[in-house]
C-alpha atoms as a PDB file:
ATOM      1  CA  UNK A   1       0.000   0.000   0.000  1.00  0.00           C
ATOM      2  CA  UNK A   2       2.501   2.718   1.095  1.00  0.00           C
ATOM      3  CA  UNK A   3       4.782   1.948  -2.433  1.00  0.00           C
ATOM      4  CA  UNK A   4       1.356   2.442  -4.384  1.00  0.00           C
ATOM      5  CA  UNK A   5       1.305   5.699  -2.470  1.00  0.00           C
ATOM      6  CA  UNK A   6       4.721   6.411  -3.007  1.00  0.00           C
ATOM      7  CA  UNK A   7       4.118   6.047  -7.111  1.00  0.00           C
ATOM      8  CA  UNK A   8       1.102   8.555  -6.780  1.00  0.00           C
ATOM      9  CA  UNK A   9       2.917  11.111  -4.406  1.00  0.00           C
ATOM     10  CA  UNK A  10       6.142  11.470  -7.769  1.00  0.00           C
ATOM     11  CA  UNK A  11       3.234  11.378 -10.112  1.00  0.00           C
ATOM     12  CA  UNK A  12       1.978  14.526  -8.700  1.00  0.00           C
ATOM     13  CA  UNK A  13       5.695  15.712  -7.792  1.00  0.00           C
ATOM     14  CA  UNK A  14       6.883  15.505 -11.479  1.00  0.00           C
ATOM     15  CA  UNK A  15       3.381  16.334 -12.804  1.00  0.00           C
ATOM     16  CA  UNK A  16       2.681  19.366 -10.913  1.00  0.00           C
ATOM     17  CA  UNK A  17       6.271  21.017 -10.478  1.00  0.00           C
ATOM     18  CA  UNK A  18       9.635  20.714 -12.067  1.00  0.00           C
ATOM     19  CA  UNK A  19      10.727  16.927 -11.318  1.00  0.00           C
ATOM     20  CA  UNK A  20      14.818  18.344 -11.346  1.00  0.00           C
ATOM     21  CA  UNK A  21      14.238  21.048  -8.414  1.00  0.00           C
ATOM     22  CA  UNK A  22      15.265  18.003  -5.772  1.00  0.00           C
ATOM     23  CA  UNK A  23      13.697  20.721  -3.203  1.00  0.00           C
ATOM     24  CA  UNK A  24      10.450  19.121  -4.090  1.00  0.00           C
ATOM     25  CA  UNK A  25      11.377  15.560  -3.380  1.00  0.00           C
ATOM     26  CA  UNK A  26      13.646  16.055  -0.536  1.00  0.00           C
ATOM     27  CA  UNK A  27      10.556  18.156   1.487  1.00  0.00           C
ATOM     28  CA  UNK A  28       8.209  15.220   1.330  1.00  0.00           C
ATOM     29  CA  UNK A  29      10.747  12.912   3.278  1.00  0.00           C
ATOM     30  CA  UNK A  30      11.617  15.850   5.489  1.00  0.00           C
ATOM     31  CA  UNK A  31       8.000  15.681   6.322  1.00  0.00           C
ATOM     32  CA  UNK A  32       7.841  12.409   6.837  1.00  0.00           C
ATOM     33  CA  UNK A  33      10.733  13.003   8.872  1.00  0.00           C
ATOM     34  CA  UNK A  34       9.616  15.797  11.178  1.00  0.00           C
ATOM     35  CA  UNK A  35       5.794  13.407  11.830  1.00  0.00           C
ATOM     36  CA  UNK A  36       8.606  10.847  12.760  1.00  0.00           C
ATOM     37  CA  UNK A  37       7.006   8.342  10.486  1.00  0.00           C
ATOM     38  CA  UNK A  38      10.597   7.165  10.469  1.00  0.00           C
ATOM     39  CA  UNK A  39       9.617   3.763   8.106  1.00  0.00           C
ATOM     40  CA  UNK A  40       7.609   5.663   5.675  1.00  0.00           C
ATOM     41  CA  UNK A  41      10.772   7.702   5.352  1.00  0.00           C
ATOM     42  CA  UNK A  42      12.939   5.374   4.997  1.00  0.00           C
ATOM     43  CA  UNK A  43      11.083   3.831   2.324  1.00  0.00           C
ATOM     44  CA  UNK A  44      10.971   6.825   0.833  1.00  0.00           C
ATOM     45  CA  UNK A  45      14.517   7.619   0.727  1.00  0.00           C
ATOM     46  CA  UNK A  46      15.503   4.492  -0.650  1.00  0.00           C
ATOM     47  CA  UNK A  47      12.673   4.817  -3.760  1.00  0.00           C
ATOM     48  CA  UNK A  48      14.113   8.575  -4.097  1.00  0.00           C
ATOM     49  CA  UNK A  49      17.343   6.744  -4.271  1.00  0.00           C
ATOM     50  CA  UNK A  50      16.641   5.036  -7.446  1.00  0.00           C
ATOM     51  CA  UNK A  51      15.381   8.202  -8.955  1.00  0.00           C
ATOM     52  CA  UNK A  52      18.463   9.695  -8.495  1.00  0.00           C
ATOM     53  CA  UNK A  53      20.465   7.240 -10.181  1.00  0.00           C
ATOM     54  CA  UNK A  54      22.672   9.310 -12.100  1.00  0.00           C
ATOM     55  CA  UNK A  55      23.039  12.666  -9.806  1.00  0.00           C
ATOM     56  CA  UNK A  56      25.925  11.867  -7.428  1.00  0.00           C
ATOM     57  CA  UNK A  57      24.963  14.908  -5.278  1.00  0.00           C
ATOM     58  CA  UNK A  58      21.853  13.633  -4.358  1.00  0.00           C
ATOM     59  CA  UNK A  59      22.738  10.447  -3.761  1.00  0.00           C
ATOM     60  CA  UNK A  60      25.195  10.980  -1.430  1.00  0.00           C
ATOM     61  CA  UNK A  61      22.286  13.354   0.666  1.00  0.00           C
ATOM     62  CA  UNK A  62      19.636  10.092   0.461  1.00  0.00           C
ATOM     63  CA  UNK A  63      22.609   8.268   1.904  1.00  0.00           C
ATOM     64  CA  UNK A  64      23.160  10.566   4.989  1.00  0.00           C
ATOM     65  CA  UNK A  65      19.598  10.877   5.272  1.00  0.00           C
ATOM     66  CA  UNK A  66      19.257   7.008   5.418  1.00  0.00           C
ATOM     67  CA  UNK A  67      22.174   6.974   7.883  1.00  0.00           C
ATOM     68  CA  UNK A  68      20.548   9.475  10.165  1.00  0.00           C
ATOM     69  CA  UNK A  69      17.274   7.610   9.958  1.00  0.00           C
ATOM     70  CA  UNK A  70      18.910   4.298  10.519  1.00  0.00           C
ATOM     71  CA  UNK A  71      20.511   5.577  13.870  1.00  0.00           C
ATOM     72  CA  UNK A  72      18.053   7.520  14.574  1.00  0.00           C
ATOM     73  CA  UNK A  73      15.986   3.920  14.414  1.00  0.00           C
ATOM     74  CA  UNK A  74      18.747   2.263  16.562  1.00  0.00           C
ATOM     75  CA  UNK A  75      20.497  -0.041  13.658  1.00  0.00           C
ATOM     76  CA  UNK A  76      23.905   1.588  14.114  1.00  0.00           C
ATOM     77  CA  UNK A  77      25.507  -0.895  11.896  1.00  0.00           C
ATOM     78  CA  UNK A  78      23.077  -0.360   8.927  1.00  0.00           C
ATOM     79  CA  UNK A  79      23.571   3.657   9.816  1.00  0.00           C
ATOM     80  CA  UNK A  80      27.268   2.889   9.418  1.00  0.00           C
ATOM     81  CA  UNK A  81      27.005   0.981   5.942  1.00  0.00           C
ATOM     82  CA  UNK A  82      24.483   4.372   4.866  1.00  0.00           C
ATOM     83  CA  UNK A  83      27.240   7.006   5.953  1.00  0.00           C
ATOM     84  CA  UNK A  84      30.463   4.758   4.431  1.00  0.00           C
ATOM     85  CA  UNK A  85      28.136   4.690   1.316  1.00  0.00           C
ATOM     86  CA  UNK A  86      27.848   8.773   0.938  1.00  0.00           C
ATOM     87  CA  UNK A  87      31.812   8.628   1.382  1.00  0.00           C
ATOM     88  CA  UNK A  88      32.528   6.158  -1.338  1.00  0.00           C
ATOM     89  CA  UNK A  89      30.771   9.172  -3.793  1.00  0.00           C
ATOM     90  CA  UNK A  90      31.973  12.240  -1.986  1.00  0.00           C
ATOM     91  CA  UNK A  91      35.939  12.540  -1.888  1.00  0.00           C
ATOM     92  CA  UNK A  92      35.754  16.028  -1.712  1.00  0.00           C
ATOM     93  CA  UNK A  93      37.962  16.695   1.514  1.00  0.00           C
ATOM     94  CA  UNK A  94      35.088  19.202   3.133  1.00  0.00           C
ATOM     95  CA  UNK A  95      33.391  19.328   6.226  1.00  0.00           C
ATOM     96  CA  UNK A  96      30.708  17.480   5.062  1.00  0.00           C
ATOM     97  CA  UNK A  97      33.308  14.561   4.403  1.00  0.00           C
ATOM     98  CA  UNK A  98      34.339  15.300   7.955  1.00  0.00           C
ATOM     99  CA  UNK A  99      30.982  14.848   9.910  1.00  0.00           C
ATOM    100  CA  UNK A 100      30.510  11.585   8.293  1.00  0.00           C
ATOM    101  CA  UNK A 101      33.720  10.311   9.327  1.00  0.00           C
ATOM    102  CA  UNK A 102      33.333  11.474  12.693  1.00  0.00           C
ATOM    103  CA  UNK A 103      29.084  10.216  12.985  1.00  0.00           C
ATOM    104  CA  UNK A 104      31.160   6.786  11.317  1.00  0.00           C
ATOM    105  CA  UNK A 105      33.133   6.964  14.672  1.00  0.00           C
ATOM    106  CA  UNK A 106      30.493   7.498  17.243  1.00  0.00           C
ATOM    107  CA  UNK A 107      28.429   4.984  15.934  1.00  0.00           C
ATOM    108  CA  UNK A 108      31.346   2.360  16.260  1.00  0.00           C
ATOM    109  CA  UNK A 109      31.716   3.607  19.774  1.00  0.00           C
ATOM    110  CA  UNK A 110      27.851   3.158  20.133  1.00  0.00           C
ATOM    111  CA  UNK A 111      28.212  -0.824  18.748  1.00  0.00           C
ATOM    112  CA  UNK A 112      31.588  -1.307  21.107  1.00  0.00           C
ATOM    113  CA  UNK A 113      33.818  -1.459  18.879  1.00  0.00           C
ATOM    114  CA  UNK A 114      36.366   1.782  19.587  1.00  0.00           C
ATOM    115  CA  UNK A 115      39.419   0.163  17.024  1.00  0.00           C
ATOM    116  CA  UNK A 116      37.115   1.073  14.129  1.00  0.00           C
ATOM    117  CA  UNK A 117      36.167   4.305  16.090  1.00  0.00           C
ATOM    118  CA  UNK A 118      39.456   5.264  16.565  1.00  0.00           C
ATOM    119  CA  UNK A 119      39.961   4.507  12.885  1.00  0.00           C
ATOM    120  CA  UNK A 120      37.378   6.754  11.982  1.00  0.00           C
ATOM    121  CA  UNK A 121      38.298   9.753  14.425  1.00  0.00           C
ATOM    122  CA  UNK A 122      41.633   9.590  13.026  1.00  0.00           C
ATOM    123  CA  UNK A 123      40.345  10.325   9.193  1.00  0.00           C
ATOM    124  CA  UNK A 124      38.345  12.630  11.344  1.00  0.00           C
ATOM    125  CA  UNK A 125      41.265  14.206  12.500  1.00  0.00           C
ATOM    126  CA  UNK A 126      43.554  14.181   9.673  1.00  0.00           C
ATOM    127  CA  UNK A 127      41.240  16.455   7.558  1.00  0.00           C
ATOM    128  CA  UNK A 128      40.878  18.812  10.446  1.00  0.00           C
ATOM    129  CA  UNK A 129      44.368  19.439  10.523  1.00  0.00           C
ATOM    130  CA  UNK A 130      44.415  19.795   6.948  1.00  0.00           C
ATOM    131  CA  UNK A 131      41.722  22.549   6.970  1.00  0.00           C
ATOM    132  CA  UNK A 132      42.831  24.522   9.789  1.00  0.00           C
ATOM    133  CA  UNK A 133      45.691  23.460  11.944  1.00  0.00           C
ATOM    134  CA  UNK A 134      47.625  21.015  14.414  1.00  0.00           C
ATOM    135  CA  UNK A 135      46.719  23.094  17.163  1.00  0.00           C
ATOM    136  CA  UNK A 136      43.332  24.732  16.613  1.00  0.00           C
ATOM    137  CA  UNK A 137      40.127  24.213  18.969  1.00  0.00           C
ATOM    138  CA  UNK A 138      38.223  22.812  16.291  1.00  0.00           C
ATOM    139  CA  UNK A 139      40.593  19.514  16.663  1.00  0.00           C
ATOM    140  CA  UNK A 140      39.370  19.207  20.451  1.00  0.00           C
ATOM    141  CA  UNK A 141      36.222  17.362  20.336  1.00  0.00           C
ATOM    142  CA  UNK A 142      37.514  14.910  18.031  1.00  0.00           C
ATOM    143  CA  UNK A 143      41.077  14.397  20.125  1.00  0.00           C
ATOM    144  CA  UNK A 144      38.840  13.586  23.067  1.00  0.00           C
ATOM    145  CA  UNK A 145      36.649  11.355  21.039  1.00  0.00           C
ATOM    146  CA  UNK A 146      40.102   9.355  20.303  1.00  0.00           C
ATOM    147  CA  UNK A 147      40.902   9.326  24.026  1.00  0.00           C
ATOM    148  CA  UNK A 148      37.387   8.374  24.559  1.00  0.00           C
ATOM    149  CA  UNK A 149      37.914   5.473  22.599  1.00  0.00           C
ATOM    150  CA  UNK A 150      41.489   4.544  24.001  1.00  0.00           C
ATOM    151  CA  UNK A 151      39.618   4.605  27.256  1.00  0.00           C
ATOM    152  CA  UNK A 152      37.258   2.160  26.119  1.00  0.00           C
ATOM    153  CA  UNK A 153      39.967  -0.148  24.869  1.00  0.00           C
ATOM    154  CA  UNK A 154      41.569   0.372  28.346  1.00  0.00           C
ATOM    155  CA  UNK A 155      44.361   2.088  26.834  1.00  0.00           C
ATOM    156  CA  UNK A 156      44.813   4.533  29.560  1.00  0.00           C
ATOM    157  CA  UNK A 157      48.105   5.746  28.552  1.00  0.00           C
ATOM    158  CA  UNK A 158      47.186   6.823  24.818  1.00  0.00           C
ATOM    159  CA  UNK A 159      43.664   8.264  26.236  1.00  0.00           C
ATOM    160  CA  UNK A 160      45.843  10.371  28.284  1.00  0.00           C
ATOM    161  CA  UNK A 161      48.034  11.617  25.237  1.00  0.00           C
ATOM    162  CA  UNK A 162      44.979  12.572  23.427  1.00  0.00           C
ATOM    163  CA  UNK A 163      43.296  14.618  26.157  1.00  0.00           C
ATOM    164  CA  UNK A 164      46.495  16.346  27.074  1.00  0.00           C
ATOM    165  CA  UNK A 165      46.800  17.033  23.457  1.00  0.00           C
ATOM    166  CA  UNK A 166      43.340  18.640  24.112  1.00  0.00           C
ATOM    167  CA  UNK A 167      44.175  20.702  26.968  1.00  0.00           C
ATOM    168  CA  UNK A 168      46.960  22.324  25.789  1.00  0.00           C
ATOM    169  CA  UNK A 169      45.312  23.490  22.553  1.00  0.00           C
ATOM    170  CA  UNK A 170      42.088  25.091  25.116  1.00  0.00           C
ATOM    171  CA  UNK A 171      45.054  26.445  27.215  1.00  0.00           C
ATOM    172  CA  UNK A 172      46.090  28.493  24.071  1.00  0.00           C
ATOM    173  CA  UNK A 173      42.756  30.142  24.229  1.00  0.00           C
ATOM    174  CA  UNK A 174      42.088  29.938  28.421  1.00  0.00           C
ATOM    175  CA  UNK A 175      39.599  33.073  28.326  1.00  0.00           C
ATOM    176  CA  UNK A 176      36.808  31.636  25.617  1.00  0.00           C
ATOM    177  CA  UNK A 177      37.476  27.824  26.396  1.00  0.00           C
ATOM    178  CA  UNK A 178      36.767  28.359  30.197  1.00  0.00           C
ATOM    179  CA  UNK A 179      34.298  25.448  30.696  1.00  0.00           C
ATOM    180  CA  UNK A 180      35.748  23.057  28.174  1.00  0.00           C
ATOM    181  CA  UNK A 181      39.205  23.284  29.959  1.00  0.00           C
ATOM    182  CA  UNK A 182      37.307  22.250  33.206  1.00  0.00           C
ATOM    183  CA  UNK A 183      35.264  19.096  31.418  1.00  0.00           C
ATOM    184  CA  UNK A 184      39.011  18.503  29.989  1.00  0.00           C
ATOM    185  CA  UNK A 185      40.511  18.298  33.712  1.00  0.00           C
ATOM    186  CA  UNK A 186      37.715  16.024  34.916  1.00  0.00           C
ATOM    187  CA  UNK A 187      38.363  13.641  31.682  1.00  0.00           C
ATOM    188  CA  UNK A 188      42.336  13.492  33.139  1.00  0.00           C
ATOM    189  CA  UNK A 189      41.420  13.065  36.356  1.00  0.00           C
ATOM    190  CA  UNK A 190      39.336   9.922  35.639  1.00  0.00           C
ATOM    191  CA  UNK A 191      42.280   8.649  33.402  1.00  0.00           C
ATOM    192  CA  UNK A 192      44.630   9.313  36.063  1.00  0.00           C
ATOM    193  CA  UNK A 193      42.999   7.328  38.784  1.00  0.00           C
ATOM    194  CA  UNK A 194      42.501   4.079  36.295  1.00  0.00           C
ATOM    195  CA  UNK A 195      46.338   4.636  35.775  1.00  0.00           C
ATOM    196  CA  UNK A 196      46.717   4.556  39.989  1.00  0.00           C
ATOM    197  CA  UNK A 197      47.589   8.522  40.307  1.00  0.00           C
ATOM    198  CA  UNK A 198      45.174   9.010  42.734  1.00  0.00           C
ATOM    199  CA  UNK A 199      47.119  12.105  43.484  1.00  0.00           C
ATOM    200  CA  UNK A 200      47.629  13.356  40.566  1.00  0.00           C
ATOM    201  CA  UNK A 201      43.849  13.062  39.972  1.00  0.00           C
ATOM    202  CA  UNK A 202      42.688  14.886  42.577  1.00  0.00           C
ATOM    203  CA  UNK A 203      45.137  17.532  41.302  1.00  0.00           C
ATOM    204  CA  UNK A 204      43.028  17.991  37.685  1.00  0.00           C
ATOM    205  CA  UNK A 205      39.409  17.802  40.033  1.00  0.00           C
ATOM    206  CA  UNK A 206      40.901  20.548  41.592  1.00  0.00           C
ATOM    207  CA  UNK A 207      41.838  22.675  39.194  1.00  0.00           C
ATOM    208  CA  UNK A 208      38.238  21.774  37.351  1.00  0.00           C
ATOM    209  CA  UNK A 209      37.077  22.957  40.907  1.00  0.00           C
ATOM    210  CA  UNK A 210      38.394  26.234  40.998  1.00  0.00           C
ATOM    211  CA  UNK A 211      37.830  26.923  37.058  1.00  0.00           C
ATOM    212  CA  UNK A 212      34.089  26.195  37.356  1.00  0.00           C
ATOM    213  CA  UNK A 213      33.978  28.829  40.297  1.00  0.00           C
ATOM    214  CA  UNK A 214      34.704  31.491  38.304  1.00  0.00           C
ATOM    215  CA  UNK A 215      33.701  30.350  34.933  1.00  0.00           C
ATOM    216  CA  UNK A 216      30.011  31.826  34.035  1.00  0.00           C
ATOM    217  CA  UNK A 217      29.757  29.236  31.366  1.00  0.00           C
ATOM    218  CA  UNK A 218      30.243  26.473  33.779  1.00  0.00           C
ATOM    219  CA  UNK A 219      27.181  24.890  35.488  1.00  0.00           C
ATOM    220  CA  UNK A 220      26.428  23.950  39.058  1.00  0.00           C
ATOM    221  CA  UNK A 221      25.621  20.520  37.645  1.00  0.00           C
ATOM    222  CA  UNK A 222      29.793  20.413  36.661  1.00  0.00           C
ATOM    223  CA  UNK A 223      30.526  21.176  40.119  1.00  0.00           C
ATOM    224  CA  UNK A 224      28.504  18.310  41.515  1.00  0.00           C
ATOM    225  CA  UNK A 225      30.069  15.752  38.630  1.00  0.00           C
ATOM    226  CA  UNK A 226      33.922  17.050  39.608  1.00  0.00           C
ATOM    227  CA  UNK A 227      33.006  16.871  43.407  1.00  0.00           C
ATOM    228  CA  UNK A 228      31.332  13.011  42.976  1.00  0.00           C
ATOM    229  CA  UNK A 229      34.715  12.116  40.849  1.00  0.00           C
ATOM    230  CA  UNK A 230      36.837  13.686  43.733  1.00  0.00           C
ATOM    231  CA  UNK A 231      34.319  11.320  46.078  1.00  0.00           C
ATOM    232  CA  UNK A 232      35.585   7.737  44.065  1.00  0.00           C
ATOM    233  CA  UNK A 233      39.149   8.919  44.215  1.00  0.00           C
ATOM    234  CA  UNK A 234      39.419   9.757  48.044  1.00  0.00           C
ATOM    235  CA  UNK A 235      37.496   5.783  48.567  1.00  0.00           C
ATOM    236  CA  UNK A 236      39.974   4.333  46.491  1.00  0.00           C
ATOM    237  CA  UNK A 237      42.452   6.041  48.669  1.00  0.00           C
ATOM    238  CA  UNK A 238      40.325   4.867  51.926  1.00  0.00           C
ATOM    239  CA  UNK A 239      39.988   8.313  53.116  1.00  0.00           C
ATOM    240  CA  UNK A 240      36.310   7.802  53.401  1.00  0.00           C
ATOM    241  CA  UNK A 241      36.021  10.866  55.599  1.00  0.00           C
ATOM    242  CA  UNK A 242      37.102  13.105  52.742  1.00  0.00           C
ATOM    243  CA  UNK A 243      35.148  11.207  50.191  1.00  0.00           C
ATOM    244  CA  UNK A 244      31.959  11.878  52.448  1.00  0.00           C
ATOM    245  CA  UNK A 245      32.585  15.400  52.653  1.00  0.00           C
ATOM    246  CA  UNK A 246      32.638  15.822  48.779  1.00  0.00           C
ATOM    247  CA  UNK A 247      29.637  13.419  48.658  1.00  0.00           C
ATOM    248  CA  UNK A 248      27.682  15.841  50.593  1.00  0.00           C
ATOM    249  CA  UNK A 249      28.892  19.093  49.174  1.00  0.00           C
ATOM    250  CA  UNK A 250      27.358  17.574  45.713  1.00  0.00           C
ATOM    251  CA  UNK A 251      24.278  16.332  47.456  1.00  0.00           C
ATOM    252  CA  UNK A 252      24.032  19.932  48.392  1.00  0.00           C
ATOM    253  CA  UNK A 253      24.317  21.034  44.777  1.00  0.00           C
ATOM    254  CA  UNK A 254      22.013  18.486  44.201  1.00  0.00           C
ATOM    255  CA  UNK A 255      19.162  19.354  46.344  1.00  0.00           C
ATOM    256  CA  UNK A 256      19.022  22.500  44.723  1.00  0.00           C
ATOM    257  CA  UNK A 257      18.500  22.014  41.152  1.00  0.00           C
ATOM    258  CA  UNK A 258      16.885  17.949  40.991  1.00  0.00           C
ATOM    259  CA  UNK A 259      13.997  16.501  41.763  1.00  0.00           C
ATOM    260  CA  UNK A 260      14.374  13.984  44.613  1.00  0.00           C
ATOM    261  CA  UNK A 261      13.655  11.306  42.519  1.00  0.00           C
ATOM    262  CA  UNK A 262      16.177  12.250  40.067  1.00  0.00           C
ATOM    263  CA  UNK A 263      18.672   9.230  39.449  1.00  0.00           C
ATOM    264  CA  UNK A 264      21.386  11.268  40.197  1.00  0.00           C
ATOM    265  CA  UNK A 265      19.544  12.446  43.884  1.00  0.00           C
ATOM    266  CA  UNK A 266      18.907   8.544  45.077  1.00  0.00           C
ATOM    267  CA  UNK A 267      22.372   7.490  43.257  1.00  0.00           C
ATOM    268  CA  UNK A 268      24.286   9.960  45.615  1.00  0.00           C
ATOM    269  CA  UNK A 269      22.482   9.760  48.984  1.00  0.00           C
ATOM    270  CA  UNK A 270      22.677   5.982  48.384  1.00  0.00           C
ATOM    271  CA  UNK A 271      26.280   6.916  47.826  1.00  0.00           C
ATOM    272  CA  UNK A 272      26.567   9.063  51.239  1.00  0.00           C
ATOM    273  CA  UNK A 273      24.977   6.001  53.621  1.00  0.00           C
ATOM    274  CA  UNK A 274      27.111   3.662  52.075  1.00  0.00           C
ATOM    275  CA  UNK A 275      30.411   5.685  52.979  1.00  0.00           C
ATOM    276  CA  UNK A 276      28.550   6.447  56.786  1.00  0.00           C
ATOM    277  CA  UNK A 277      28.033   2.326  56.972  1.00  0.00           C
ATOM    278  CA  UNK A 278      31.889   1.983  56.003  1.00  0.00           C
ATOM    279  CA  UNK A 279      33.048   5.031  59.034  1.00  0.00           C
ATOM    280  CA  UNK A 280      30.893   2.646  61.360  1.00  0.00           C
END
């Protein structure tokens, strides 16, 4: 039934407008889209497909579309085959190029596999350097995506490379990259205390600490996260009195922005009589 529809919905798109002005075609599937009618779309997209047999730029759009439907369906590996498709036809090195290798990575991240993701960051990040430079801030997301995926792998040493990499590109830029330097600490503090350098953790909590205090583009919520990371460290080191006392200051935090049912809320007060069972 819906491909009989789909013939009569092109009749009257090549009947009553110009069948070339892809505008037409695309906005029906957008449609279909936006109702998230997501198999009518895909359907769609792969009949539009066909019809665009000969036009590589249109192609390679039905194949990102497909590959954002397909994710956005959950079938990350059929999303990946979509987005490696559109790449095949565009080897113009461009930013659209770029987002697909980079989507290409998440979703292998998504389907546990970070080799592959780390395969695809790096194309990622070889075309980023390309366009702008070894040390720009548009490299940053996808350095920590690479770490991201060494961490994964339990490759703590090369997830620390990457996200030192990272930090000393924001550091460049300390007044505008306020927040992200923060997040970047945290991400080195949790690497540090898988490596054992429970010290040395503490030490990157800290300084996310102090940059979130005066950093307006840092939330309260990034507070609480640093101060619950500082909590894990100071148990591993059995200094469950300092652990509690970061517990709490987040509960604090907390209390003032979540609803008590909020996972977060029971996780953490399940959290703080766990530590008062263990002072006992």
């Amino acid at each position: 039934m819906f491909l009989e529809g789909l013939k009569s919905i092109f009749h009257i798109l090549t009947n009553e407008y110009d069948y070339h002005r892809k505008t037409n075609l695309f906005s029906f599937g957008q449609l279909l889209l936006k109702q998230v009618h997501l198999d009518d779309a895909e359907k769609y997209y792969l009949r539009l497909l066909n019809e665009f047999s000969d036009q590589s730029e249109n192609i390679i759009q039905c194949h990102n579309t497909l590959g954002n439907l397909t994710k956005n369906k959950g079938d990350y590996e059929l999303s990946i085959q979509w987005f490696k498709k559109a790449i095949q036809i565009n080897t113009i090195e461009n930013q659209n190029l770029i987002e697909n290798y980079n989507i290409i990575g998440d979703l292998y991240i998504k389907i546990d596999d970070p080799k592959r993701a780390i395969e695809y960051y790096n194309k990622t990040l070889i075309l980023l350097i390309k366009i702008f430079s070894e040390d720009h801030p548009e490299l940053v997301v996808c350095l920590n995506n690479i770490a991201i995926a060494y961490k994964n792998e339990k490759k703590y040493h090369k997830a620390l490379e990457y996200h030192e990499k990272a930090l000393t590109i924001l550091e460049k830029h300390p007044l505008i990259h306020q927040s992200d330097i923060a997040i970047l600490h945290n991400y080195i503090g949790i690497i540090q205390r898988h490596l054992g350098y429970f010290n040395l953790a503490l030490e990157h909590y800290q300084y996310a600490l102090e940059i979130c205090k005066y950093s307006f583009s840092s939330s309260y919520i990034d507070i609480a996260k640093t101060l619950k990371n500082m909590s894990i460290v100071y148990e591993d080191k059995n200094e469950l009195g300092q652990s509690l006392l970061c517990l709490k200051k987040a509960a604090t935090i907390y209390q003032d922005i979540l609803s008590p049912i909020h996972p977060d809320m029971t996780e953490i007060e399940e959290k703080i009589q766990y530590i008062l069972v263990q002072l006992k």
